[in-house]
Protein backbone atom coordinates (compact mmCIF):
# COMPACT_ATOMS: atom_id res chain seq x y z
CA UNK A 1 0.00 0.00 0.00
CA UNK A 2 0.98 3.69 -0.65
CA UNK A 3 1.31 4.48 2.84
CA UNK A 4 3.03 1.79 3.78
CA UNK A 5 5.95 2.43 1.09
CA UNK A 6 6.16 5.59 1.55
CA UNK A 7 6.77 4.78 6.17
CA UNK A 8 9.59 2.30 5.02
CA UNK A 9 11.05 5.14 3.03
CA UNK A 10 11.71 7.40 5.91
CA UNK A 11 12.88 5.10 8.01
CA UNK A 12 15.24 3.51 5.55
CA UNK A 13 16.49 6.78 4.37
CA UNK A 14 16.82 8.31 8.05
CA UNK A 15 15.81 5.49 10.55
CA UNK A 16 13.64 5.64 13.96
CA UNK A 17 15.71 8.53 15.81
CA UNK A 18 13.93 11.28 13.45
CA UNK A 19 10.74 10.43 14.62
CA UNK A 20 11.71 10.39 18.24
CA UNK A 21 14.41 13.06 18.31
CA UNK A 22 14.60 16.19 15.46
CA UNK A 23 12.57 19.05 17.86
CA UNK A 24 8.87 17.25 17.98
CA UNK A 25 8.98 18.23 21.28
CA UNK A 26 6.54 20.91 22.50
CA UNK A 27 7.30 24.40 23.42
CA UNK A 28 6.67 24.54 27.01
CA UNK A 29 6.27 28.51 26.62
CA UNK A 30 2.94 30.30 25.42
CA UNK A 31 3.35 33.45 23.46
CA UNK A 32 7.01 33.18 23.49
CA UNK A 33 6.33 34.68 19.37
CA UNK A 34 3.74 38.07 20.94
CA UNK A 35 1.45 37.48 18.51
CA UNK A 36 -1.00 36.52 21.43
CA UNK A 37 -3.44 39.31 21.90
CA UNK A 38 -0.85 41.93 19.47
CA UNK A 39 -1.90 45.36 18.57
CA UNK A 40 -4.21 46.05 15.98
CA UNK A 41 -3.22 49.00 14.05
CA UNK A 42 -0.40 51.09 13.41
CA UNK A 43 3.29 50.22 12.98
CA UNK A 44 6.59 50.60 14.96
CA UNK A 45 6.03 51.08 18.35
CA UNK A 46 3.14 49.95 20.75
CA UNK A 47 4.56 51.11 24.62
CA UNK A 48 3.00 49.22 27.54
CA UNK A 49 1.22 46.57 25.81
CA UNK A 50 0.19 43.38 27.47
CA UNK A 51 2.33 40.75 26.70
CA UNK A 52 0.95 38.23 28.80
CA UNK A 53 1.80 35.41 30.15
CA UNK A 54 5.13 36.94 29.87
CA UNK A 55 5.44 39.32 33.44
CA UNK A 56 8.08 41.97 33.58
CA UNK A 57 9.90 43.05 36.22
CA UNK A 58 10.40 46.24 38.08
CA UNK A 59 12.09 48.55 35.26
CA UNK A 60 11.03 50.03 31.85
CA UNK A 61 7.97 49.04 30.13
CA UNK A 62 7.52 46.61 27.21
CA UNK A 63 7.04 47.76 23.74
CA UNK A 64 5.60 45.60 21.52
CA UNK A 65 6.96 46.45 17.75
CA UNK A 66 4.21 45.35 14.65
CA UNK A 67 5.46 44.30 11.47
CA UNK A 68 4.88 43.86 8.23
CA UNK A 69 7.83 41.95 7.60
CA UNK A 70 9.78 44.82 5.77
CA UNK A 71 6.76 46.62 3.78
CA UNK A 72 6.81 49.55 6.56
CA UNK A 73 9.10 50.87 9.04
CA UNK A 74 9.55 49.77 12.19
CA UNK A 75 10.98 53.12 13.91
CA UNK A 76 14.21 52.08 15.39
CA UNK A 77 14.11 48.02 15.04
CA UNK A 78 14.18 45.53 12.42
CA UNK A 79 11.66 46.00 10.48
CA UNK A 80 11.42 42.38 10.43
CA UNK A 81 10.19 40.00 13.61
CA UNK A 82 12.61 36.69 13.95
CA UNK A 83 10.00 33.97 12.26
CA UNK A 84 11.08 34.40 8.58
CA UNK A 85 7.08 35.22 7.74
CA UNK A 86 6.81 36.28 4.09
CA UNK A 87 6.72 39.68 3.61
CA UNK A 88 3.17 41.96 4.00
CA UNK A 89 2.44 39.46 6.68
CA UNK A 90 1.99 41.03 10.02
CA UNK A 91 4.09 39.87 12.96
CA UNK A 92 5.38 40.89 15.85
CA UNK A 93 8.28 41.39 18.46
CA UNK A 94 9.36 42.89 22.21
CA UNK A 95 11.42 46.13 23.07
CA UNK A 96 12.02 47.71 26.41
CA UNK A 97 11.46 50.81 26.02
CA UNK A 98 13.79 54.51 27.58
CA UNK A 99 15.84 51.66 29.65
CA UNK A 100 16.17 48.29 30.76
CA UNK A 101 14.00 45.42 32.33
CA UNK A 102 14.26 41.77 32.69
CA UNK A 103 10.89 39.43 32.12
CA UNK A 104 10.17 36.16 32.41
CA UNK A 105 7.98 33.19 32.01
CA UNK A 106 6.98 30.01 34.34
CA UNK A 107 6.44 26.82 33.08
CA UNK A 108 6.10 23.33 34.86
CA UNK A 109 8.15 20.69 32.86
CA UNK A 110 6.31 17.61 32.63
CA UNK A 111 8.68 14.89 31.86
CA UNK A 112 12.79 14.55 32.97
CA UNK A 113 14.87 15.62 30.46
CA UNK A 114 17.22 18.35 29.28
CA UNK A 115 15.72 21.42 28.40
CA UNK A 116 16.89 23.38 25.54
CA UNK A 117 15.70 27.18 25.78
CA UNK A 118 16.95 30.37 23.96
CA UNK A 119 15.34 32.91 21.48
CA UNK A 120 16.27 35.53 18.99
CA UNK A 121 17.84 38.95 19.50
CA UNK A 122 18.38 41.89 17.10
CA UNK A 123 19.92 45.56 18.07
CA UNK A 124 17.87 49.19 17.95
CA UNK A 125 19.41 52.41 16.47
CA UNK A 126 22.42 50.86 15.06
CA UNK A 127 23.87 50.30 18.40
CA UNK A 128 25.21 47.43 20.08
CA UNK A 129 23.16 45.61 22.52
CA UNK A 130 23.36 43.37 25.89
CA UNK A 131 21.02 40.63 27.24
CA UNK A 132 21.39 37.89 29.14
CA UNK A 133 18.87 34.18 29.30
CA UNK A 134 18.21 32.74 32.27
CA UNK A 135 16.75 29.72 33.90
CA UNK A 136 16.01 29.61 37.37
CA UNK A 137 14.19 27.47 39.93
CA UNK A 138 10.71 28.35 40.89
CA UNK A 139 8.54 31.85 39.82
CA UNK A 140 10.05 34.76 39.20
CA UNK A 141 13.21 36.29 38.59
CA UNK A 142 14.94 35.99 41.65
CA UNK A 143 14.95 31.78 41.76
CA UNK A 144 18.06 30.43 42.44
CA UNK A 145 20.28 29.53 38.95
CA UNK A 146 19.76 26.03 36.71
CA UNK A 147 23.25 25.96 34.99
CA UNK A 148 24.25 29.27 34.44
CA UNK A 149 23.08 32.35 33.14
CA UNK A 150 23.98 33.31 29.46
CA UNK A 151 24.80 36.45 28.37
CA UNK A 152 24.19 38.15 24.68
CA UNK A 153 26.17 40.73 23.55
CA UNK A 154 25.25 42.00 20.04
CA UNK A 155 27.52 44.53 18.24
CA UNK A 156 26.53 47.96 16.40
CA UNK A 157 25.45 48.05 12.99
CA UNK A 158 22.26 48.07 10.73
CA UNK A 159 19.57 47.44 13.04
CA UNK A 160 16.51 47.81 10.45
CA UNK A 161 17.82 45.19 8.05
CA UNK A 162 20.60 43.25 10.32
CA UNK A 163 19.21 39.32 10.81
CA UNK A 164 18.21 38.06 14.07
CA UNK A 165 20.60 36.46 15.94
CA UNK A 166 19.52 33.15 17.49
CA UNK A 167 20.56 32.00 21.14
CA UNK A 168 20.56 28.71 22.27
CA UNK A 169 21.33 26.85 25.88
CA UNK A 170 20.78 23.64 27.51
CA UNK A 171 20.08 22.05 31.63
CA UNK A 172 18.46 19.14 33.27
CA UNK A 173 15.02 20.06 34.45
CA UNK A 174 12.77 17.32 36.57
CA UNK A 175 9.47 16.45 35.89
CA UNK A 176 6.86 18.56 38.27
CA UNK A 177 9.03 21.31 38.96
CA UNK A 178 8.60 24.88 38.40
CA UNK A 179 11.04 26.67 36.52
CA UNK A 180 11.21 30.32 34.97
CA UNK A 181 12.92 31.55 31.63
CA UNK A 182 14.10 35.09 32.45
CA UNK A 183 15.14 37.77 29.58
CA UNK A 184 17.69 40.93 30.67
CA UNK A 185 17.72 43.41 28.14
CA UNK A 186 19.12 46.84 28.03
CA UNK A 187 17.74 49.71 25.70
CA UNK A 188 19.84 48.56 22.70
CA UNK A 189 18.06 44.86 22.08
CA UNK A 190 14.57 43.24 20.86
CA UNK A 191 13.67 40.11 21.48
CA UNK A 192 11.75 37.15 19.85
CA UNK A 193 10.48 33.61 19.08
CA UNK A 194 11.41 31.81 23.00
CA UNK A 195 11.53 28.47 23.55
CA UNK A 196 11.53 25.81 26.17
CA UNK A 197 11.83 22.56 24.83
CA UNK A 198 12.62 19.45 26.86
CA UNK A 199 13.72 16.21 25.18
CA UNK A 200 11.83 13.35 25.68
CA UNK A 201 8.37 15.30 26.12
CA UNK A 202 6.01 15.42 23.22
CA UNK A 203 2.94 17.08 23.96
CA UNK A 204 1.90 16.23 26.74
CA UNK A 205 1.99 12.78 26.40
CA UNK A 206 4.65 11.77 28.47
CA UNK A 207 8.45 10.47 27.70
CA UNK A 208 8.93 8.75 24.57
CA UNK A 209 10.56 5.47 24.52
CA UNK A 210 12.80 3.83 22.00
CA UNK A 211 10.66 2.36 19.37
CA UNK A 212 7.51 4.56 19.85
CA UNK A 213 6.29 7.39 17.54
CA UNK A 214 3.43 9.44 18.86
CA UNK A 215 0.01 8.95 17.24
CA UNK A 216 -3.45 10.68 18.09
CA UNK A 217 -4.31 8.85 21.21
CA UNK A 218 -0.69 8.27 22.96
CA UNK A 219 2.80 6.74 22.08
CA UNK A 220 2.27 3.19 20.10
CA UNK A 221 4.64 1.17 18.74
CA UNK A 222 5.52 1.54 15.36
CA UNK A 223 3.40 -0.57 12.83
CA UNK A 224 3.27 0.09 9.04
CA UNK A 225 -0.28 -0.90 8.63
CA UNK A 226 -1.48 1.55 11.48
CA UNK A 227 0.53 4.70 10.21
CA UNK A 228 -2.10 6.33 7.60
CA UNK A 229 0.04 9.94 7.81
CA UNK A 230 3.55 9.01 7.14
CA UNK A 231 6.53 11.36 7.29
CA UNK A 232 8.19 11.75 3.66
CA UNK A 233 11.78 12.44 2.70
CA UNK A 234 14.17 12.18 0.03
CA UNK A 235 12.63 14.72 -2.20
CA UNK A 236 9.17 13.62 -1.06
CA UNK A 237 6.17 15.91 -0.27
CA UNK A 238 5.23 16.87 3.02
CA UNK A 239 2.41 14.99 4.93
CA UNK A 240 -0.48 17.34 3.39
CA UNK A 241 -2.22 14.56 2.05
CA UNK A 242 -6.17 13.71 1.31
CA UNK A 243 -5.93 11.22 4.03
CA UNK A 244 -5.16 13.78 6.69
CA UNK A 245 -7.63 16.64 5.40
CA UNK A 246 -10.23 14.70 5.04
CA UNK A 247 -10.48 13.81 8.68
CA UNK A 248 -10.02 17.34 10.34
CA UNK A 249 -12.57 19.49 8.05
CA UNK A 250 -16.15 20.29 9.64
CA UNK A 251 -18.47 22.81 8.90
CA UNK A 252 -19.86 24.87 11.61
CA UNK A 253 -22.76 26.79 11.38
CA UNK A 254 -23.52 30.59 11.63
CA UNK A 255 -24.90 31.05 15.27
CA UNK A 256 -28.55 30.60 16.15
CA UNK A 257 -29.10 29.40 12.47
CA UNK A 258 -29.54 25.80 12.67
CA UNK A 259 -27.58 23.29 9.92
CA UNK A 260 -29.77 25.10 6.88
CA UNK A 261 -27.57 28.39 7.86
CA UNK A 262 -24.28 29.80 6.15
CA UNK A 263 -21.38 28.03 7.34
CA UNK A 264 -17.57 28.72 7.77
CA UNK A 265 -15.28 25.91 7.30
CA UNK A 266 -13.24 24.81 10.20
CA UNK A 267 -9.74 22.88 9.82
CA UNK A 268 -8.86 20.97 13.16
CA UNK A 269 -5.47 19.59 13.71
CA UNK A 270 -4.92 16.88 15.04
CA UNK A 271 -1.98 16.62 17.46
CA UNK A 272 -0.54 13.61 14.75
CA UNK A 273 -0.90 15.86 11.73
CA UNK A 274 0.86 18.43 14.09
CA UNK A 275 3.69 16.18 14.18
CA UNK A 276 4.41 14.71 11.56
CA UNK A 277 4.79 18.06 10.02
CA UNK A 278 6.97 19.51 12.75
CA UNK A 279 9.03 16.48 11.94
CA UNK A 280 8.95 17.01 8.34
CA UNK A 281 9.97 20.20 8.76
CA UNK A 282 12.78 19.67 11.00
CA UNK A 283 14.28 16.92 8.84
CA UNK A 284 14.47 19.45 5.92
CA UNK A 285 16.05 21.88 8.07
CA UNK A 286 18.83 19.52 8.96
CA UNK A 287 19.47 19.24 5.39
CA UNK A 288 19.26 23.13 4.55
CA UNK A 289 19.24 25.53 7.15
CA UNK A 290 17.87 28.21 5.31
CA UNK A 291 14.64 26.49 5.84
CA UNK A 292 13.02 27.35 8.93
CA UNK A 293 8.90 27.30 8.06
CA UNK A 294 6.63 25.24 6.83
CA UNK A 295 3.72 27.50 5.27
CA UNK A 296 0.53 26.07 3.65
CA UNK A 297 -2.34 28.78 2.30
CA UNK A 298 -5.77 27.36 1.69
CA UNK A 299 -8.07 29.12 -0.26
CA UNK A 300 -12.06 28.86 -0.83
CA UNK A 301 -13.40 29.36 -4.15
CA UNK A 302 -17.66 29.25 -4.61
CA UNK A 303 -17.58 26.60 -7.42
CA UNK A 304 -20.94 25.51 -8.16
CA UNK A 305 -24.65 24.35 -6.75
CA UNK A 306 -25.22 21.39 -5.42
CA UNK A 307 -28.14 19.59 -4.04
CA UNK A 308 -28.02 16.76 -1.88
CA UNK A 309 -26.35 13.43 -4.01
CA UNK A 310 -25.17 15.88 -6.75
CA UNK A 311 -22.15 15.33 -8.56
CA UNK A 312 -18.95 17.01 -7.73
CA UNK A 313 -18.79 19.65 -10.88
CA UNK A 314 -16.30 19.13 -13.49
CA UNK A 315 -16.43 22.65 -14.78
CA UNK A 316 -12.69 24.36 -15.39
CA UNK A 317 -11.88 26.87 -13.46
CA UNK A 318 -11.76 27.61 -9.65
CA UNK A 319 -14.78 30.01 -9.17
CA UNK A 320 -14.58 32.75 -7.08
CA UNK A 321 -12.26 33.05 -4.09
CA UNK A 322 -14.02 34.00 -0.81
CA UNK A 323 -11.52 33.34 2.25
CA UNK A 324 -8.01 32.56 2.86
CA UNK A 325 -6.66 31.35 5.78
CA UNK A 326 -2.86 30.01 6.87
CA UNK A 327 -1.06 27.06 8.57
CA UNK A 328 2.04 27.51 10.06
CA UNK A 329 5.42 25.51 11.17
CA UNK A 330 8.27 26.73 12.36
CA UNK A 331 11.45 25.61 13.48
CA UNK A 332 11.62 27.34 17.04
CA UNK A 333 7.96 28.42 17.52
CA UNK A 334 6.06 25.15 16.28
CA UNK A 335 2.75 25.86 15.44
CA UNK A 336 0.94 28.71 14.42
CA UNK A 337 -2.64 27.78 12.89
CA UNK A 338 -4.69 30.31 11.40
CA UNK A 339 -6.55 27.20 10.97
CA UNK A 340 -10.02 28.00 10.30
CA UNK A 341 -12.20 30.21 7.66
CA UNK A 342 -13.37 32.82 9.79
CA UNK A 343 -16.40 34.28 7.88
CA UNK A 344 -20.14 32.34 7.67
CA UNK A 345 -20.02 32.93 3.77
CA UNK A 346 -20.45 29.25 2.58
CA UNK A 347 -23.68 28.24 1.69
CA UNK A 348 -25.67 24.90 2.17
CA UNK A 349 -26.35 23.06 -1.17
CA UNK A 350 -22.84 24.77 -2.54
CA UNK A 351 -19.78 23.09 -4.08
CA UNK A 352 -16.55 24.70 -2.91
CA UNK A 353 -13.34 24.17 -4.39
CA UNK A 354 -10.26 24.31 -1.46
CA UNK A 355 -6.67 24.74 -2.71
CA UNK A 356 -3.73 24.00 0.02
CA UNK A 357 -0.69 25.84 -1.30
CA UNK A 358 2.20 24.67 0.28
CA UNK A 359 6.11 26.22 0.55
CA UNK A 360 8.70 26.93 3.10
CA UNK A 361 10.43 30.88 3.93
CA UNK A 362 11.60 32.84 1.65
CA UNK A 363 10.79 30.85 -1.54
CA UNK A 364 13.30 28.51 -0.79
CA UNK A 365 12.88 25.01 -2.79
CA UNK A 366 13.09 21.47 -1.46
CA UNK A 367 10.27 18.89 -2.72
CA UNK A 368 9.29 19.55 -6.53
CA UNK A 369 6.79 21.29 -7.93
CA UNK A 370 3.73 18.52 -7.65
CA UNK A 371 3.62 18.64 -4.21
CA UNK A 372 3.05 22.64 -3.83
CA UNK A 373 -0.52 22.59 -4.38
CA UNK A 374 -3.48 19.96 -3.80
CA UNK A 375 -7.00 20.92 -3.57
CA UNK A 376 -10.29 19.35 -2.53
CA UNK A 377 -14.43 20.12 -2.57
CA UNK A 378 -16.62 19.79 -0.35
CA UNK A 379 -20.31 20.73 0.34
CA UNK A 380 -22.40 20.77 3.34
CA UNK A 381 -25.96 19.06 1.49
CA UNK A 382 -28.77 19.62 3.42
CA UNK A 383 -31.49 17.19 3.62
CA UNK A 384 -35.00 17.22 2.59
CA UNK A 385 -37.00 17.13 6.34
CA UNK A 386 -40.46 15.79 5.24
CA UNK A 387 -38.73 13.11 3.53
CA UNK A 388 -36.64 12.17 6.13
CA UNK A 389 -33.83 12.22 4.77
CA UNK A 390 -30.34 13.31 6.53
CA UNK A 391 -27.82 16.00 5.51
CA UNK A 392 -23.94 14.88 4.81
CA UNK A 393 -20.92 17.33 5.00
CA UNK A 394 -19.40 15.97 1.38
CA UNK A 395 -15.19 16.02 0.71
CA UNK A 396 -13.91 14.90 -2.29
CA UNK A 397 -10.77 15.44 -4.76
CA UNK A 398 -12.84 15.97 -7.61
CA UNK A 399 -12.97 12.17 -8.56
CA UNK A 400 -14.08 10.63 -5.91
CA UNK A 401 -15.53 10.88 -2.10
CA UNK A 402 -12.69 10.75 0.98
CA UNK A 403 -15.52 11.35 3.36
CA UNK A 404 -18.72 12.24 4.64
CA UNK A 405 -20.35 13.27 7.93
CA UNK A 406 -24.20 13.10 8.35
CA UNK A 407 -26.91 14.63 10.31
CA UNK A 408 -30.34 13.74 11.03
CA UNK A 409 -32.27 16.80 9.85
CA UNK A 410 -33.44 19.51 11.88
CA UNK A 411 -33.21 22.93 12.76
CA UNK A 412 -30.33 22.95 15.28
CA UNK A 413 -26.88 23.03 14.87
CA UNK A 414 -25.60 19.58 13.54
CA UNK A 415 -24.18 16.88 15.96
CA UNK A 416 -20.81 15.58 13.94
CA UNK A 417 -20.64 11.84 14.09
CA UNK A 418 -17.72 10.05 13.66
CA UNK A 419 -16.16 10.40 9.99
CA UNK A 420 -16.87 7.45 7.94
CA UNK A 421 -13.82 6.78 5.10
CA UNK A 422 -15.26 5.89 2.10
């Protein structure tokens, strides 16, 4: 089978340890990117902004710089953030501002292991800068040392356009214990993209052991026939496959409209497709640095009507684009999912066409050209209610169906049951 060949592939080509060992481990840090809760409008500066769960500490106030990865100015700063975003896309990053502060996060590390934690810095003004990365026992910044603390000294030079420079330290941490990552800066530095990673602990599911990879419900061992989203490599294309899509796409309807409402289109990830992606990803880093992200686009065109058991049209041309929406991977920040259509603009009895467009920062090349783009319709059919017949949430690829969900009809929000594969 095609999944099958494609598992002994990867494991011929790069064996077990990938799997287990290339950064699949979870960021233990939340909103170590501040693009939780950002500022709205406006670019450069944003003094005294939340940037929660981050808490500073008794000096100068944060400033949260906004992006548009090189289209505007920035004041001061790069007028890039550190996560190699394409540019026009809006991102963001932390300055002190008229001084210095440190800041910090807690975390509680949920396996034994050695943690690996760092970040990016970048210089203001064309001046040289001075930081230092910390982790210490307990909350706050005044816990006693774990290893030693690190300091960052950046020299003078082109701040707007310099790159980022990225830090990187390691030291034992114990399972249950409280720990905080603290960031020193002076008036000169920026900071972005933090981490806390701990090897050995993948998402909350506990250490895993030789032999294991992680699947949706907890570590299993490894068995071709059970893998359905494999991890390609050797020129292969990344695990965006009709297998995985077709499992993790629901529609959910406008509020208060009942299942013969407008819809949106919601993409759920589940914590394997998470993975094998990050893992993806961090194989083809190994290979070329440059690479850092893994970005797909999807895009929703209005195709064509479509009652309940119609055909899926074979009509050229997309239709007309309504949404567009992003999924994100990235080498030091995992996961980033705009992962959901956000507007109720689909309509019941409507083919859609979807288009995944996939690519990595900065145009950079690594699988060919068939694997950029794949694209799929679906259609949320809506049942006829004096003849008792039920509605069905339709995916196909154009030539046949991956899957469909059914309701019983009625005028309250559908209840998904499981996905049957056809």
């Amino acid at each position: 089978m095609k999944t099958k060949l494609k598992l002994i592939q990867a494991i011929s080509a790069i064996g077990v340890g990938l799997m287990l060992t290339t950064g699949a481990f979870a960021n233990e840090l939340v909103n170590g990117d501040f693009e939780l809760n950002p500022p709205t409008s406006g670019f450069g500066n944003h003094l005294d902004h939340s940037i929660a769960p981050w808490v500073l500490g008794s000096g100068n106030g944060s400033n949260v710089i906004r992006t548009n990865q090189g289209v505007n100015s920035t004041g001061q700063g790069p007028r890039k953030d550190a996560s190699a975003a394409v540019s026009g896309t809006i991102r963001h990053y932390l300055d002190i501002y008229n001084g210095n502060n440190d800041f910090y996060q807690t975390f509680t590390a949920t396996c034994n292991g050695e943690a690996t934690f760092g970040g990016y810095f970048s210089t203001r003004a064309n001046q040289g800068g001075t930081a230092s990365v910390t982790l210490r026992n307990g909350t706050g910044t005044n816990g006693s040392v774990v290893g030693q603390s690190n300091l960052v000294n950046l020299p003078g030079g082109t701040s707007a356009t310099d790159p980022w420079t990225r830090v990187s330290y390691t030291s034992p941490v114990v399972a249950g214990s409280t720990y905080s990552l603290v960031i020193k800066m002076d008036n000169q530095m920026n900071f972005d993209e933090a981490f806390v990673k701990v090897k050995g602990c993948n998402y909350g599911l506990g250490p895993v052991k030789p032999g294991e990879v992680i699947g949706q419900v907890g570590p299993v061992i490894i068995d071709f026939e059970d893998v359905v989203l494999p991890v390609p490599v050797d020129n292969c294309c990344p695990p965006i496959n009709e297998q995985s899509i077709a499992r993790q796409l629901t529609p959910v309807f406008q509020p208060g409209g009942g299942s013969n409402s407008n819809y949106r289109l919601n993409f759920s990830a589940t914590s394997q497709f998470n993975n094998q992606n990050q893992n993806y990803l961090n194989y083809v880093n190994s290979m070329q640095p440059p690479i850092n992200a893994l970005i797909s686009t999807w895009r929703i065109y209005d195709k064509a009507p479509g009652a309940l058991g119609s055909p899926v049209p074979t009509s050229g041309g997309w239709g007309t684009q309504i949404e567009e929406f992003f999924t994100t991977y990235h080498i030091t920040n995992p996961i980033s999912h705009g992962n959901t259509s956000s507007n109720y603009s689909m309509k019941p009895n409507h083919w859609y066409r979807v288009q995944v467009g996939t690519y990595f920062n900065g145009n950079n090349k690594f699988f060919p050209k068939k694997c950029e783009s794949s694209d799929y319709w679906v259609n949320w059919q809506v049942g006829n209610k004096s003849a008792g017949s039920s509605g069905s949430f339709v995916i196909s690829d154009g030539k046949k169906e991956l899957a469909r969900i059914q309701s019983e009809p009625r005028s309250i929000p559908m209840k998904a049951v499981p996905m049957k594969r056809r």
